[in-house]
Protein backbone atom coordinates (compact mmCIF):
# COMPACT_ATOMS: atom_id res chain seq x y z
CA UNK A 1 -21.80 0.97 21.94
CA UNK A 2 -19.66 3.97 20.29
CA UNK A 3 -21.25 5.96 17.90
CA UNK A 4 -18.50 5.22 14.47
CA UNK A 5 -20.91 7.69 11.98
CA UNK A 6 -18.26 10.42 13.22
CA UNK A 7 -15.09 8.37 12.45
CA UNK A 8 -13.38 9.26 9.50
CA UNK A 9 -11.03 5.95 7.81
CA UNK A 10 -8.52 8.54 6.69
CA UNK A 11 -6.70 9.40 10.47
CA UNK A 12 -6.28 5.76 10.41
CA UNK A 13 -5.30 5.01 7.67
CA UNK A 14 -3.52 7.81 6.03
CA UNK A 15 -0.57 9.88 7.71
CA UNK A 16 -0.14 11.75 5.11
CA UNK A 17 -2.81 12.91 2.86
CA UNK A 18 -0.71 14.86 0.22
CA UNK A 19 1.45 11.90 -0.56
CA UNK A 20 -0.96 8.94 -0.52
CA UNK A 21 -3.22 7.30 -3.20
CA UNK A 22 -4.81 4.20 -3.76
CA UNK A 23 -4.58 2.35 -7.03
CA UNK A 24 -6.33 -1.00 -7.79
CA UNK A 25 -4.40 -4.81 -8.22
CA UNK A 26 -4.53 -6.16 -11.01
CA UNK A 27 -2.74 -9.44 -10.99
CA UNK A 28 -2.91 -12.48 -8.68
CA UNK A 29 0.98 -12.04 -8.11
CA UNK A 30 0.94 -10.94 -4.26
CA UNK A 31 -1.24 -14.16 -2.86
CA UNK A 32 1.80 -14.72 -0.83
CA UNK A 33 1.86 -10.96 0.51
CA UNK A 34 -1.79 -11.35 0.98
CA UNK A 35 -2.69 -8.80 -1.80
CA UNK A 36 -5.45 -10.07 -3.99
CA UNK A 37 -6.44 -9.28 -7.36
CA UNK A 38 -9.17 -5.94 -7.43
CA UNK A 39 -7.80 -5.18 -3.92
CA UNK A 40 -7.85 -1.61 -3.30
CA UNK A 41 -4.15 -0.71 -2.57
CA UNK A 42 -3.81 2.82 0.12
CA UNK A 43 -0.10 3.72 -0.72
CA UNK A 44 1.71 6.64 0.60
CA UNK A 45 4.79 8.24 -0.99
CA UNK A 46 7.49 8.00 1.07
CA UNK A 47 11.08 6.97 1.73
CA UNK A 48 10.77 5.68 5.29
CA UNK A 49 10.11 1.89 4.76
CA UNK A 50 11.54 -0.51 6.82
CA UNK A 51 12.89 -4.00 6.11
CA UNK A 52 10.18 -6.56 5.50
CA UNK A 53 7.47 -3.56 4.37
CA UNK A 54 6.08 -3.87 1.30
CA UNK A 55 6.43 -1.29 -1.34
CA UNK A 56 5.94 0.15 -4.96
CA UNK A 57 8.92 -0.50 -6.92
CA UNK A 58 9.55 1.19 -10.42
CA UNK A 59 10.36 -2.25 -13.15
CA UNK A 60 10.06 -2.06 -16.53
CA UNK A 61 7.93 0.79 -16.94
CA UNK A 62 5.10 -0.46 -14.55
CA UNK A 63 4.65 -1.16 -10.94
CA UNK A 64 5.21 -3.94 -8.94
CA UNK A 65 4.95 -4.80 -4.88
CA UNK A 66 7.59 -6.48 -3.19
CA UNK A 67 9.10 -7.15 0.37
CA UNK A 68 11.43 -4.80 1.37
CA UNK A 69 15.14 -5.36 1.63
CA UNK A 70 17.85 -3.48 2.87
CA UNK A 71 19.27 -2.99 -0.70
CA UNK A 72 16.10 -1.61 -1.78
CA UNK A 73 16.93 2.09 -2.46
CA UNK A 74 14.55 2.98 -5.39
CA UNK A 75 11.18 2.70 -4.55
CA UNK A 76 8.72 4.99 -4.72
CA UNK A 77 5.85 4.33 -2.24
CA UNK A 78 4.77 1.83 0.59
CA UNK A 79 1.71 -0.32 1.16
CA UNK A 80 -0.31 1.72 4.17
CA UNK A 81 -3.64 -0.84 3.78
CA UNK A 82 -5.86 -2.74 1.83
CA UNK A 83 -9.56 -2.17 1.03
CA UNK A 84 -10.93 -5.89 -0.12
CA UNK A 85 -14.64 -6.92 -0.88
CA UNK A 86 -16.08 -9.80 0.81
């Protein structure tokens, strides 16, 4: 068995450190995206998302996740991970 005490979450889940963050959920909205309320959220600034990601989209002076589309030009981050408790 591999000793994991050495293994460090963030070089695999974060590419890049400067332009990542994690925020918390706070609605039940994103069931369908499997995104839970009090989810931990890692989300890295970026402009690189492909169709069908989800990302952080600007609306109405909050934040909201959504699919990706190919008309989606202003968003500001994408989902990298979530961090749930069981």
């Amino acid at each position: 068995m591999r000793d994991l005490s050495d293994v460090n979450l963030d070089d695999y889940l974060i590419n890049n450190k400067d332009a990542s963050f994690i925020l918390q959920i706070r609605s039940d909205s994103y069931k369908d995206m499997n995104v839970l309320h009090n989810d931990l959220a890692i989300v890295e600034r970026a402009t690189n998302a492909k169709d069908g990601e989800i990302i952080l989209v600007p609306r109405d002076g909050a934040w909201i996740l959504k699919y990706k589309t190919f008309n989606d030009l202003n968003y500001s981050a994408k989902l990298r991970g979530i961090i749930r408790e069981y």
